[in-house]
N, C-alpha and C. Protein backbone atom coordinates (compact mmCIF):
# COMPACT_ATOMS: atom_id res chain seq x y z
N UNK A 1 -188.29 -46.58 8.65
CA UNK A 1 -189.46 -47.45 8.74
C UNK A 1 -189.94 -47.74 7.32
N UNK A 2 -190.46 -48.63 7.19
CA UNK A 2 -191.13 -49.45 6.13
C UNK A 2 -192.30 -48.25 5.56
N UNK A 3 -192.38 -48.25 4.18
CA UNK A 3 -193.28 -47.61 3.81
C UNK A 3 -194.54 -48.23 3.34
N UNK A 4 -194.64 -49.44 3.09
CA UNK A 4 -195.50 -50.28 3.29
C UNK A 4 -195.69 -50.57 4.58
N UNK A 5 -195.56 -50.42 5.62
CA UNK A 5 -195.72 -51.12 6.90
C UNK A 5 -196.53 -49.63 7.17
N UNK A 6 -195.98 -48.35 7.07
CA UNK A 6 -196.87 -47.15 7.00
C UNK A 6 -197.92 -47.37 6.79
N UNK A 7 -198.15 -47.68 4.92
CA UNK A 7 -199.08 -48.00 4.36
C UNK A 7 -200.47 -48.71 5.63
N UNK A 8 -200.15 -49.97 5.65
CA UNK A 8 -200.84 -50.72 6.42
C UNK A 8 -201.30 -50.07 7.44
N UNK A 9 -200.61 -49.39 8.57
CA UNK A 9 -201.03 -49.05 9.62
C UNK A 9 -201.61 -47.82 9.37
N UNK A 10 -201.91 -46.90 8.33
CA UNK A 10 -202.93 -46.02 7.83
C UNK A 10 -204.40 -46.67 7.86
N UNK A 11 -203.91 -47.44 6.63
CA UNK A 11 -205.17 -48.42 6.01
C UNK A 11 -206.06 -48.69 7.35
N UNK A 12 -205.01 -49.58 8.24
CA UNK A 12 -205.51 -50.22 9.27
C UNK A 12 -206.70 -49.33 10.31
N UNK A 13 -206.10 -47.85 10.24
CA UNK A 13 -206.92 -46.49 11.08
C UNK A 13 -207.85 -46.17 10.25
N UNK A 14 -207.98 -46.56 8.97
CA UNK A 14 -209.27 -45.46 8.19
C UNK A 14 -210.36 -46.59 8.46
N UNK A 15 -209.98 -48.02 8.20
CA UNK A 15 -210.54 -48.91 8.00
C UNK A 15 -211.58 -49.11 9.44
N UNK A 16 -210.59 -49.07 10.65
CA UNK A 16 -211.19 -48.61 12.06
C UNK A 16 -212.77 -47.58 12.32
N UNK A 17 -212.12 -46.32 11.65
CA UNK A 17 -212.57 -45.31 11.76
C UNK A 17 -214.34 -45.46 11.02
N UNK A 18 -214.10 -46.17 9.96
CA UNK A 18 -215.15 -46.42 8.92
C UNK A 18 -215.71 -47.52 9.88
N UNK A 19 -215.45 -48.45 10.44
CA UNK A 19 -216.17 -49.57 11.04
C UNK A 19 -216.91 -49.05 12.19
N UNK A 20 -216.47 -47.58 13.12
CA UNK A 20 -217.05 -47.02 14.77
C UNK A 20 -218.26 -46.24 13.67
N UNK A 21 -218.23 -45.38 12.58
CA UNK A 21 -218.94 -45.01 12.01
C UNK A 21 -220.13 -46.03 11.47
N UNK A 22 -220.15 -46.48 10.73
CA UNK A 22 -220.83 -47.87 10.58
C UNK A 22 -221.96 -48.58 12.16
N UNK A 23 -221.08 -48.63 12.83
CA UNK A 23 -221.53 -49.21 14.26
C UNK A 23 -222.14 -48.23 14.59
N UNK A 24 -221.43 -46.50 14.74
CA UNK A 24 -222.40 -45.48 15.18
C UNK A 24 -224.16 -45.94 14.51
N UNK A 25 -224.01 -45.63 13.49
CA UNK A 25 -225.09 -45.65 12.48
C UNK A 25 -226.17 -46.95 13.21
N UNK A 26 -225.61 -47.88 12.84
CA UNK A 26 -226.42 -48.88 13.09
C UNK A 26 -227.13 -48.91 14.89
N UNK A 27 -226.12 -48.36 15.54
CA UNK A 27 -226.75 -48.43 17.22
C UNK A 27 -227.88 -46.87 17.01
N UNK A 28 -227.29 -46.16 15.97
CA UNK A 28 -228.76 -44.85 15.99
C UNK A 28 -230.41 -45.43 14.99
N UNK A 29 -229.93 -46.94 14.38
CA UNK A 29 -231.11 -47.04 13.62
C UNK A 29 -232.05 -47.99 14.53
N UNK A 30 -230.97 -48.71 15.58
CA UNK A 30 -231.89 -49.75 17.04
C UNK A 30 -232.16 -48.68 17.65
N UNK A 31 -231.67 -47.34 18.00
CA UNK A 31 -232.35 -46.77 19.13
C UNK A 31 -233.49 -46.08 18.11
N UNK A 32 -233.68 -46.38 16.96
CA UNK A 32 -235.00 -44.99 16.82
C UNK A 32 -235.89 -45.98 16.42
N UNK A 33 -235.54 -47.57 16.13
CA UNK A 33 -236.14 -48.78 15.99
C UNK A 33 -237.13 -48.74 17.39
N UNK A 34 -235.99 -49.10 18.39
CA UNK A 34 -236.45 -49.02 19.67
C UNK A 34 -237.68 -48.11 20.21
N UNK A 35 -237.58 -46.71 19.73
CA UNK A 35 -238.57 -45.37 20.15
C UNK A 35 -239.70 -45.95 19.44
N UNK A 36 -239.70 -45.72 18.17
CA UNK A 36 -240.88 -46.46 17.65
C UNK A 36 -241.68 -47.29 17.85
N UNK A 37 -241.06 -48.59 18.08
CA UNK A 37 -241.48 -49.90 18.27
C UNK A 37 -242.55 -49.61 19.91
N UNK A 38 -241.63 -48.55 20.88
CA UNK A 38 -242.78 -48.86 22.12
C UNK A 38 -244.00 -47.37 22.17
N UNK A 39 -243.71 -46.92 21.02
CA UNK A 39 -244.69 -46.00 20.96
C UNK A 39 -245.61 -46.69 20.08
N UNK A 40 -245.64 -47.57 19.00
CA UNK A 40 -246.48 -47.67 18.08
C UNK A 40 -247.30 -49.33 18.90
N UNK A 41 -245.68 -49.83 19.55
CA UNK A 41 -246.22 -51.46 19.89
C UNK A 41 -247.11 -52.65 19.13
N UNK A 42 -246.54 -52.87 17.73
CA UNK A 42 -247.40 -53.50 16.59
C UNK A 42 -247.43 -54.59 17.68
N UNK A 43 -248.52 -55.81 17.63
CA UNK A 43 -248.55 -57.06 17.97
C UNK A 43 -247.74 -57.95 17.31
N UNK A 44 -247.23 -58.00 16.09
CA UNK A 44 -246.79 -58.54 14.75
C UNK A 44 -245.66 -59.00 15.67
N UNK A 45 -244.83 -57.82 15.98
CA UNK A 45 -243.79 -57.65 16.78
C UNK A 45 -243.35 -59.04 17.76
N UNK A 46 -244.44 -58.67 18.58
CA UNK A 46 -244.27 -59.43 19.77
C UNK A 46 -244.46 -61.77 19.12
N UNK A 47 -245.60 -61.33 18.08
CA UNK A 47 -245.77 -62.75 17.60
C UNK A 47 -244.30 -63.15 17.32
N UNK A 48 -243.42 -61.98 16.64
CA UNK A 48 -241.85 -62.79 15.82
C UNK A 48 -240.98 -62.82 16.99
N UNK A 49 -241.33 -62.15 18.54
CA UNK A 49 -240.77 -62.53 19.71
C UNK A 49 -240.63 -64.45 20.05
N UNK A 50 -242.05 -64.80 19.80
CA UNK A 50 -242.53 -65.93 20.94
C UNK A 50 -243.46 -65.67 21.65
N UNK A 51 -244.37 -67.02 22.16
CA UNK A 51 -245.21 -67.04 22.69
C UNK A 51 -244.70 -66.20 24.49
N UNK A 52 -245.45 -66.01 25.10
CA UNK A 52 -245.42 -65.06 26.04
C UNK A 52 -244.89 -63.85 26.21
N UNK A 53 -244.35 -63.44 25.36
CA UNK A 53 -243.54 -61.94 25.78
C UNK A 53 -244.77 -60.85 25.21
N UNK A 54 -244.58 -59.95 26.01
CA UNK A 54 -245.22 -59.22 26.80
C UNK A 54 -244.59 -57.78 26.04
N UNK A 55 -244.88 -56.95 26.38
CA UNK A 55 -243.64 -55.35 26.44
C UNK A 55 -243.15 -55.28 26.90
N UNK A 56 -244.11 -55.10 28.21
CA UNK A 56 -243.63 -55.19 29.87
C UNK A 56 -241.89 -55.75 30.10
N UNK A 57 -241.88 -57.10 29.05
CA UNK A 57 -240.93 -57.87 29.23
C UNK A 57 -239.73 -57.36 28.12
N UNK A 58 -240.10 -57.07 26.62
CA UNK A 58 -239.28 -56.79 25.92
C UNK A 58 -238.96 -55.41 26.06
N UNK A 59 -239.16 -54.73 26.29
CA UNK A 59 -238.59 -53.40 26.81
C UNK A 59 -237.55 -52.97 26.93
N UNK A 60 -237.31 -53.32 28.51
CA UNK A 60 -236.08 -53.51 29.19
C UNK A 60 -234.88 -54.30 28.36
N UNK A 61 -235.10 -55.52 27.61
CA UNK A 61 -234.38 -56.62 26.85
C UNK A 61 -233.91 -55.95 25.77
N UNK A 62 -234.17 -54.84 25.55
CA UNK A 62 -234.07 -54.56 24.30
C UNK A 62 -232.95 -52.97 24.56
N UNK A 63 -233.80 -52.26 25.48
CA UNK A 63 -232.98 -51.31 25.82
C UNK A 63 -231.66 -51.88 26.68
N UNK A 64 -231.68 -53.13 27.22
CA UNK A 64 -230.06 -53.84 27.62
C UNK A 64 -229.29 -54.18 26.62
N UNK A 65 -229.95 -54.75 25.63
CA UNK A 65 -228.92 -55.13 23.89
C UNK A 65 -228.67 -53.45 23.55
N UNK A 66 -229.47 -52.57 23.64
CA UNK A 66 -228.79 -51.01 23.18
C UNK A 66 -227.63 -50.57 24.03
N UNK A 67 -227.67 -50.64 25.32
CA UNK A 67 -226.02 -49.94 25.94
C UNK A 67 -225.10 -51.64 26.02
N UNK A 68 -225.39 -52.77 25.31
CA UNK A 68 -224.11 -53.57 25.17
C UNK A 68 -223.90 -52.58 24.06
N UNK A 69 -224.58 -53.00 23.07
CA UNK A 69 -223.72 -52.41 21.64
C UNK A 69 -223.26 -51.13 21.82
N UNK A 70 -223.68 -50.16 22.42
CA UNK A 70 -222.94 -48.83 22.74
C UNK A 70 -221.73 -49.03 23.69
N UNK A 71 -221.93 -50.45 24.75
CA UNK A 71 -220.80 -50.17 25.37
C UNK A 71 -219.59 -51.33 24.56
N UNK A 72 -220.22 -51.64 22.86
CA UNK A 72 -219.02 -52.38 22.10
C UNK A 72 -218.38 -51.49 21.56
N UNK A 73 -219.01 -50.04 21.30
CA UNK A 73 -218.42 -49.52 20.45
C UNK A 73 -217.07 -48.82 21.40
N UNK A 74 -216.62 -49.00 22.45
CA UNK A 74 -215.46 -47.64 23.03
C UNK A 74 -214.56 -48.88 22.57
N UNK A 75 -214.52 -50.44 22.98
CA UNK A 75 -213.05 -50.81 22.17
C UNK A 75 -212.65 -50.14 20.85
N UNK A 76 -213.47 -50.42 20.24
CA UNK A 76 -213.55 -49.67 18.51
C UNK A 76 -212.72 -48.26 18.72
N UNK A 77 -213.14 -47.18 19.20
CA UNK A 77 -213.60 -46.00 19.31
C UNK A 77 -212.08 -46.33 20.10
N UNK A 78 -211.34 -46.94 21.14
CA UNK A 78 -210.00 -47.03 21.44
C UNK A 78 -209.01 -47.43 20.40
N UNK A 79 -209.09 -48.51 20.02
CA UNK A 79 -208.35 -48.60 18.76
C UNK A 79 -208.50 -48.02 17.51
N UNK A 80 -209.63 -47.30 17.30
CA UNK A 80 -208.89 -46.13 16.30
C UNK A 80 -208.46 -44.97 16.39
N UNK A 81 -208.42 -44.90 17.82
CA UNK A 81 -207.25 -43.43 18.30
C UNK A 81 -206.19 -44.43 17.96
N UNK A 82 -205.88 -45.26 18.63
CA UNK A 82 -204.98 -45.41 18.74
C UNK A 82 -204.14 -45.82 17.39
N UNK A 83 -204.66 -46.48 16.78
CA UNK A 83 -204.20 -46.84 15.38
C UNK A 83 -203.53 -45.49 14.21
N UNK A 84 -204.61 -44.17 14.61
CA UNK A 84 -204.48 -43.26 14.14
C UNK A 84 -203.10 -42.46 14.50
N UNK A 85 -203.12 -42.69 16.07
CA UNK A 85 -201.80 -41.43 16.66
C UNK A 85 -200.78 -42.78 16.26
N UNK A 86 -200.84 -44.11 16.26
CA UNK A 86 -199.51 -44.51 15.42
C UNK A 86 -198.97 -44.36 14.08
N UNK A 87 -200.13 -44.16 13.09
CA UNK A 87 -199.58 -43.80 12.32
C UNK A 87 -199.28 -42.74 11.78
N UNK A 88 -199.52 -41.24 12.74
CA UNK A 88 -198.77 -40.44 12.23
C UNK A 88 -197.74 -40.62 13.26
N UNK A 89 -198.08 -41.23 14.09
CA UNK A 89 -195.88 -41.18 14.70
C UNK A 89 -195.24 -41.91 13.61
N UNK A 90 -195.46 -43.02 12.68
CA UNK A 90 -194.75 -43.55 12.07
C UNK A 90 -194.54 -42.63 10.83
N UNK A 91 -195.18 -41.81 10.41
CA UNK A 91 -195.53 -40.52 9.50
C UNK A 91 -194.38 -39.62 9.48
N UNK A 92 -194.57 -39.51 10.93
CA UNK A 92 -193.18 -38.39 11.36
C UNK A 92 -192.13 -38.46 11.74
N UNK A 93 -192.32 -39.98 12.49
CA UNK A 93 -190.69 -40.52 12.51
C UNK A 93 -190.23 -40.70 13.57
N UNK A 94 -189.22 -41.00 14.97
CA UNK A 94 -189.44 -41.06 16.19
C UNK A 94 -188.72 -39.86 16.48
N UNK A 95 -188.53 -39.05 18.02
CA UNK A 95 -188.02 -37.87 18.00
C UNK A 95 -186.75 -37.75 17.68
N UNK A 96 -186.21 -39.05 18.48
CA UNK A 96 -184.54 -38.46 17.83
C UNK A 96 -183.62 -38.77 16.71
N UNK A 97 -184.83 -39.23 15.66
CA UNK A 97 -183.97 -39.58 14.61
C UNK A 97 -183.81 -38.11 13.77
């Protein structure tokens, strides 16, 4: 096998790995955004919403955008297993060579 093609498909897993991390991060800074925001409930808030919204209303809207982005992260979180266990098979070589 190609040792550049190795190369790449390393790169390709760290690069993965760094992006579910990244995404982790950012879905833990909306959920503590989130805690805050309905404990403190600035009005400010709701003005950079639009006219009518409510809590009542953004709430829910908000805690539904939190489990999309949690439920974006398992593609991620699949392809960098997977990226990873290929490149140490390509690492190690196939069994019966």
């Amino acid at each position: 096998m190609d040792n550049a093609f190795r190369a790449k498909v390393h790169a390709a897993a760290v690069a993965a790995w760094w992006t579910l991390l990244i995404a982790v991060a950012f879905v833990i800074v909306q959920w503590l955004g989130y805690l805050l925001a309905l404990h403190v409930r600035p009005a400010w808030y709701l003005s950079l919403c639009g006219p009518g919204v409510t809590w009542e209303s953004l709430a829910p809207t908000w805690f539904h955008a939190l489990v999309l982005l949690k439920l974006g992260l398992w593609p991620i979180a699949i392809a960098a297993v997977w990226l990873t266990l290929w490149a140490r098979s390509l690492r190690v070589g196939p069994p019966n060579a």
